[in-house]
N, C-alpha and C. Protein backbone atom coordinates (compact mmCIF):
# COMPACT_ATOMS: atom_id res chain seq x y z
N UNK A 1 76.81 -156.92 209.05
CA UNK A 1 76.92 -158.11 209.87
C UNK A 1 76.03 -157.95 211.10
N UNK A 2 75.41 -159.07 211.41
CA UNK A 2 74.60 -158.96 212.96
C UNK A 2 74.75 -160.83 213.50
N UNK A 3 74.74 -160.28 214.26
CA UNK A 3 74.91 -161.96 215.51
C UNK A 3 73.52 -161.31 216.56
N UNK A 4 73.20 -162.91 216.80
CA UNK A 4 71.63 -162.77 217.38
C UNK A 4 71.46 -164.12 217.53
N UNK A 5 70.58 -164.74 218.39
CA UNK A 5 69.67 -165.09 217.97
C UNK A 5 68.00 -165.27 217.20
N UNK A 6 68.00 -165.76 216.20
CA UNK A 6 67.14 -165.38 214.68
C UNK A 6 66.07 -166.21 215.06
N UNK A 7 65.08 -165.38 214.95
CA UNK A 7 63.48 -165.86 214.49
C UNK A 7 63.67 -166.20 213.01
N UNK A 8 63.82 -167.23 212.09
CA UNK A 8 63.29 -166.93 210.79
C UNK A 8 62.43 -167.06 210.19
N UNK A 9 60.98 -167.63 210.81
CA UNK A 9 59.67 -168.00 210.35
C UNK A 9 59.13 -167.42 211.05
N UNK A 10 58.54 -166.14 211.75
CA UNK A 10 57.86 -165.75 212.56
C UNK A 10 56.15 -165.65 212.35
N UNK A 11 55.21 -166.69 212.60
CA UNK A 11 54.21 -165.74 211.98
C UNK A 11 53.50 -164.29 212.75
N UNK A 12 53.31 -163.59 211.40
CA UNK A 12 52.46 -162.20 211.89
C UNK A 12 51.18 -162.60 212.58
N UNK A 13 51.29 -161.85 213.72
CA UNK A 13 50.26 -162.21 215.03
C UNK A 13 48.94 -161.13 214.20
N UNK A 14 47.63 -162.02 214.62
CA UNK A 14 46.38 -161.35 213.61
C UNK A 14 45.27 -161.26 214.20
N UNK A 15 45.35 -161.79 215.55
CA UNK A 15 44.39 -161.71 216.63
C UNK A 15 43.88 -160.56 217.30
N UNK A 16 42.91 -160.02 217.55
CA UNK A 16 42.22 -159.12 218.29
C UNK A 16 43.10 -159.18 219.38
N UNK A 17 43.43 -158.44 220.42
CA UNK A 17 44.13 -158.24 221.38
C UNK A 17 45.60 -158.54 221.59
N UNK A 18 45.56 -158.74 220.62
CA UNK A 18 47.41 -159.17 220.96
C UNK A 18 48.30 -158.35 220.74
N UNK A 19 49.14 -158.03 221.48
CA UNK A 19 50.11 -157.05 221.68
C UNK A 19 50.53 -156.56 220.68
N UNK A 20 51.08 -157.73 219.58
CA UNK A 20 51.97 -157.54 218.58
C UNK A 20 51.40 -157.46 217.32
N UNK A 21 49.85 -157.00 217.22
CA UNK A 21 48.96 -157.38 216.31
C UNK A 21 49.21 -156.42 214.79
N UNK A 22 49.25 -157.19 214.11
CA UNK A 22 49.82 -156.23 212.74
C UNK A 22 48.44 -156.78 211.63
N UNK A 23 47.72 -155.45 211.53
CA UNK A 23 46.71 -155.43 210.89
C UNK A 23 47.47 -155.66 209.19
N UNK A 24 46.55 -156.33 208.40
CA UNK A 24 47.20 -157.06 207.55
C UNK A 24 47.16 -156.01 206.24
N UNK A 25 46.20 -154.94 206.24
CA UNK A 25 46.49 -153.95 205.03
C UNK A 25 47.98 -153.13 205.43
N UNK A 26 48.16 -153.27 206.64
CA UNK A 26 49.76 -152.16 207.22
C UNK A 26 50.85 -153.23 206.96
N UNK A 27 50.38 -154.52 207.22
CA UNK A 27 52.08 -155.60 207.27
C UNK A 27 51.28 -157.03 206.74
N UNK A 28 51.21 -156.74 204.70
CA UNK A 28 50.50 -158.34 204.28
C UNK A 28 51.21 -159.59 204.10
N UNK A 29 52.19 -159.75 205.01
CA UNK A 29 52.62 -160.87 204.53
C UNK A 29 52.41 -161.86 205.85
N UNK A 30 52.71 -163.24 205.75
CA UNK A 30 52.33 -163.90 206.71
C UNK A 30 53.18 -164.21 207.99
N UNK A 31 54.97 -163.66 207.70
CA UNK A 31 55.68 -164.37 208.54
C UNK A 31 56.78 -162.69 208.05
N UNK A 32 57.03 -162.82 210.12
CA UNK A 32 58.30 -161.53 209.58
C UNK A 32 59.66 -161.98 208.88
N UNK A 33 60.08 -161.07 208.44
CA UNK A 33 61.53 -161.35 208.33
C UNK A 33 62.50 -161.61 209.05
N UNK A 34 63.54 -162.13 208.71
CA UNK A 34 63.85 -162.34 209.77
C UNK A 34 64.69 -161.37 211.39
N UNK A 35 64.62 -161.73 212.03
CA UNK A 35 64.92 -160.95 213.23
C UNK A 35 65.62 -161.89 213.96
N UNK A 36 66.39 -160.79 215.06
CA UNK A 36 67.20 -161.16 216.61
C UNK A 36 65.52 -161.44 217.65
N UNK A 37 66.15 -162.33 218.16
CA UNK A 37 64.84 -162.71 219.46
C UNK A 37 65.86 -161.70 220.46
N UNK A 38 65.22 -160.56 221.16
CA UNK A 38 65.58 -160.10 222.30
C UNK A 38 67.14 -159.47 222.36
N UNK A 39 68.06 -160.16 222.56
CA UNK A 39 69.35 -159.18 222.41
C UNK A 39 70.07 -159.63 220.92
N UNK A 40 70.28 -158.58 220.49
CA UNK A 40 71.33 -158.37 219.48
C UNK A 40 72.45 -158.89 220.29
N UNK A 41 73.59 -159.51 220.04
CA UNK A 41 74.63 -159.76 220.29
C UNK A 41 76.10 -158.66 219.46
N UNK A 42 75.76 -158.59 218.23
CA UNK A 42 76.72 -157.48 217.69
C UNK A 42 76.06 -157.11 216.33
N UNK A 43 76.33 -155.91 216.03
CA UNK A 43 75.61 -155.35 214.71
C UNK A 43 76.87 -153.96 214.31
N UNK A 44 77.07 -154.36 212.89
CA UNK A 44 78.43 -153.66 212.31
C UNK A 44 78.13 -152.48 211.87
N UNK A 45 79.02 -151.93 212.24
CA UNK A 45 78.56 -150.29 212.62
C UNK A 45 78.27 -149.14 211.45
N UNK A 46 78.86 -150.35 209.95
CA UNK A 46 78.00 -149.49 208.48
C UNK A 46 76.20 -150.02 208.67
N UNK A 47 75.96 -151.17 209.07
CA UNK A 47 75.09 -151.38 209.38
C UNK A 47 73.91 -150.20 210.44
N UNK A 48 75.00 -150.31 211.19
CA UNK A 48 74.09 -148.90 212.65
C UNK A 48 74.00 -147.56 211.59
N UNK A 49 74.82 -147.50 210.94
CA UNK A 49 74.65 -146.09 210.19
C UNK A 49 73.58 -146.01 209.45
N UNK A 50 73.59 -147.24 208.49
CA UNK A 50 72.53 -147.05 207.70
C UNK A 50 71.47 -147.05 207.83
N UNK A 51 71.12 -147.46 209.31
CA UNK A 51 69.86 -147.80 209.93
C UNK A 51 69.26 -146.08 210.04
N UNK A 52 70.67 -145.64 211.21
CA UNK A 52 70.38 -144.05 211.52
C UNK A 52 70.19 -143.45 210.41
N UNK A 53 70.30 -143.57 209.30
CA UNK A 53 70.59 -142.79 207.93
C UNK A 53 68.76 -142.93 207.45
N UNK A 54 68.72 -144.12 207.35
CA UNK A 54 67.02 -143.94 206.73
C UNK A 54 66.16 -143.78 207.88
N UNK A 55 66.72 -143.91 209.13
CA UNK A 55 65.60 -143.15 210.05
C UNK A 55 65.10 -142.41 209.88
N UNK A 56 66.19 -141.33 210.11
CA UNK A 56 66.51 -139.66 209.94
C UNK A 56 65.95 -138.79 208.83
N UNK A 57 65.82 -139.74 207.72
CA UNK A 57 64.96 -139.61 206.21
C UNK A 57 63.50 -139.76 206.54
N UNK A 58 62.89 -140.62 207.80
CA UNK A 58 62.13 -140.69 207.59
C UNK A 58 61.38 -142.14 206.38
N UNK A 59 62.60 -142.77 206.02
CA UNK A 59 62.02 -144.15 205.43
C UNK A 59 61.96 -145.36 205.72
N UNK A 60 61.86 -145.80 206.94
CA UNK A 60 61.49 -147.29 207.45
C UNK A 60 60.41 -146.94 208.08
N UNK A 61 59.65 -147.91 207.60
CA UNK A 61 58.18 -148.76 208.26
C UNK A 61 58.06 -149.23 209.71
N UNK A 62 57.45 -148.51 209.96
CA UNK A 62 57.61 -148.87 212.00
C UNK A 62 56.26 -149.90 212.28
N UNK A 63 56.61 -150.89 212.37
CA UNK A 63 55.35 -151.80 212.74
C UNK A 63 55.79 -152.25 214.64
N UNK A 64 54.41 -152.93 214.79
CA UNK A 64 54.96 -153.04 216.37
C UNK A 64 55.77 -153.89 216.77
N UNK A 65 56.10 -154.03 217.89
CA UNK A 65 57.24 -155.23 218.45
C UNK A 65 58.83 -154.81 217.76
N UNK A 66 59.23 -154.11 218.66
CA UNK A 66 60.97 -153.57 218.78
C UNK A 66 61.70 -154.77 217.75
N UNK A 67 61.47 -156.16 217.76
CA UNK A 67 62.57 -156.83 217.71
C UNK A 67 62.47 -157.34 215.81
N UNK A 68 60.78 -157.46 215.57
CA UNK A 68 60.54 -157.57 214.46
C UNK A 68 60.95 -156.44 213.53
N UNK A 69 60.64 -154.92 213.99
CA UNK A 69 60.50 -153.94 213.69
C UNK A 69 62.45 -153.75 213.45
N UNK A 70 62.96 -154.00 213.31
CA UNK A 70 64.71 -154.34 213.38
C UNK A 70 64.59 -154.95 211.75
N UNK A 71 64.16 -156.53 212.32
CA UNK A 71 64.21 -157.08 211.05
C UNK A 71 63.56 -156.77 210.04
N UNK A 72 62.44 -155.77 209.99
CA UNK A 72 62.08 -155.18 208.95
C UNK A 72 62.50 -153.99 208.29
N UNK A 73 63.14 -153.04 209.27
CA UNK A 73 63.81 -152.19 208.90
C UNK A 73 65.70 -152.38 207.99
N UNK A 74 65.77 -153.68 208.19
CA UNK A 74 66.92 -154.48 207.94
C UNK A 74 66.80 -154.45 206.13
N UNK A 75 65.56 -155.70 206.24
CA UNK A 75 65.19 -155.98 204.73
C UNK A 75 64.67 -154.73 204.45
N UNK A 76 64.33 -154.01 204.46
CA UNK A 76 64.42 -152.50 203.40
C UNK A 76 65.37 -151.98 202.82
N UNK A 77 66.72 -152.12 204.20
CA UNK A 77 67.98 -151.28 203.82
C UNK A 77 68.33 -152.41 202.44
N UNK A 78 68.33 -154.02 202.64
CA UNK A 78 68.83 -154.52 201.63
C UNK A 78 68.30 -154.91 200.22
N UNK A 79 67.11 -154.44 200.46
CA UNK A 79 66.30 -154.27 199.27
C UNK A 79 66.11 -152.59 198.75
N UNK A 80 66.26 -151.96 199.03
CA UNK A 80 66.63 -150.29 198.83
C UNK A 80 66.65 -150.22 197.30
N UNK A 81 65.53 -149.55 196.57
CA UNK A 81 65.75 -149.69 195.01
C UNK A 81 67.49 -148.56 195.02
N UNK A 82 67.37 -147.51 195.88
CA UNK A 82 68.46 -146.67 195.46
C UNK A 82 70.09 -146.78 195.78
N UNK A 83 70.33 -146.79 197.29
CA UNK A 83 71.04 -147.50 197.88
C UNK A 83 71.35 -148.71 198.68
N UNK A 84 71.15 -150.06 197.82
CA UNK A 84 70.76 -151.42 199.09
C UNK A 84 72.14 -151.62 199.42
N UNK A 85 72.07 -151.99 200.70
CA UNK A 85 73.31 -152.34 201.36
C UNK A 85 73.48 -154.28 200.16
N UNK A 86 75.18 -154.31 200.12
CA UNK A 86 75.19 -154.83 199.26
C UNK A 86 75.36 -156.34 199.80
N UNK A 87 75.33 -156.30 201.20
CA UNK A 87 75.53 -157.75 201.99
C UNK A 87 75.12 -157.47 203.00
N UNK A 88 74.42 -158.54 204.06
CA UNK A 88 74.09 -158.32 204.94
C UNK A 88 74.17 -160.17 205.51
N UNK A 89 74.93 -160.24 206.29
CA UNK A 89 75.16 -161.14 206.87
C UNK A 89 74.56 -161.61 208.14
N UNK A 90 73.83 -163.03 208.59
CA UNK A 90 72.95 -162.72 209.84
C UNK A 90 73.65 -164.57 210.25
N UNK A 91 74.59 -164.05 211.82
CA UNK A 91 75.32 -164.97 212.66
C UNK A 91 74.15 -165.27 213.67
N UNK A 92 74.23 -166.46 213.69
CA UNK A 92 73.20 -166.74 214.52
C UNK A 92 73.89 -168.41 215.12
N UNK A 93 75.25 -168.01 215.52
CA UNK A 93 76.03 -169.38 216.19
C UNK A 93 75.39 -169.23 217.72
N UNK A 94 75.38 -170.20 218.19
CA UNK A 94 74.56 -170.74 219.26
C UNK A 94 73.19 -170.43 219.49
N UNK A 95 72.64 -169.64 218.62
CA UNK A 95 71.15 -169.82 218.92
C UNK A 95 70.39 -171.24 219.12
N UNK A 96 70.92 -172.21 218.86
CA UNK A 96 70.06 -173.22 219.11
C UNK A 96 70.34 -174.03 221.02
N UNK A 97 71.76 -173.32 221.12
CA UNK A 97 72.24 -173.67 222.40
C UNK A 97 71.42 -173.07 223.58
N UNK A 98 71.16 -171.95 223.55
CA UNK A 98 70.16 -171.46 224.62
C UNK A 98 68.65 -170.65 224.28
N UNK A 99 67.60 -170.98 224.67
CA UNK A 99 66.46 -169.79 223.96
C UNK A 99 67.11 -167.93 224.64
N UNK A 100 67.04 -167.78 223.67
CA UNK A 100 67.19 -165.79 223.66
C UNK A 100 66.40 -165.13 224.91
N UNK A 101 64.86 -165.71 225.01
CA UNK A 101 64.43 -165.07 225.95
C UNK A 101 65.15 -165.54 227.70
N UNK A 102 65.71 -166.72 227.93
CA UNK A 102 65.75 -167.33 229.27
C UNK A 102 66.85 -166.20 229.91
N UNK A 103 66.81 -165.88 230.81
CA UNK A 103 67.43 -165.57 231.69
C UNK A 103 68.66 -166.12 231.79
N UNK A 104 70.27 -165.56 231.79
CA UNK A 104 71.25 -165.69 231.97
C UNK A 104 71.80 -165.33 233.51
């Protein structure tokens, strides 16, 4: 389970200078998966494990930008040919009520 507010169309930034630039032979698709914009609100703690679990292995894909780099490490765990997590639920109640980045 995770609560957030969700990017779900993000496109992959492809521009010369840009912060978040994901060269397209390292990350070919056009739009990330989906992700929390900025704070996670809650993330369930088989979830936190499994995250720490394929860290620690050494098997998630580290691309740039913290928040994308979540949601990609996410869709791995649930696509996992060996162990995929077998649900993964993504709460995203009031995201449309405030943008994620504004200041509270």
């Amino acid at each position: 389970y995770m609560w957030g507010y969700f990017d779900y169309m993000s496109p992959v930034p492809r521009e010369e200078g840009s912060f978040f630039r994901q060269d397209e032979a390292e990350f070919p698709f056009p739009c990330f998966p989906p992700y929390a914009r900025g704070l996670v609100r809650a993330l369930s703690m088989d979830v936190v494990r499994r995250v720490a679990d394929a860290s620690r292995l050494g098997h998630l894909r580290m691309i740039s930008g913290d928040d994308p780099c979540l949601g990609l490490h996410l869709r791995q765990l649930v696509f996992d040919e060996e162990r995929p997590v077998p649900m993964l639920s993504l709460d995203d109640r009031d995201s449309y009520r405030v943008f994620a980045m504004e200041p509270s």
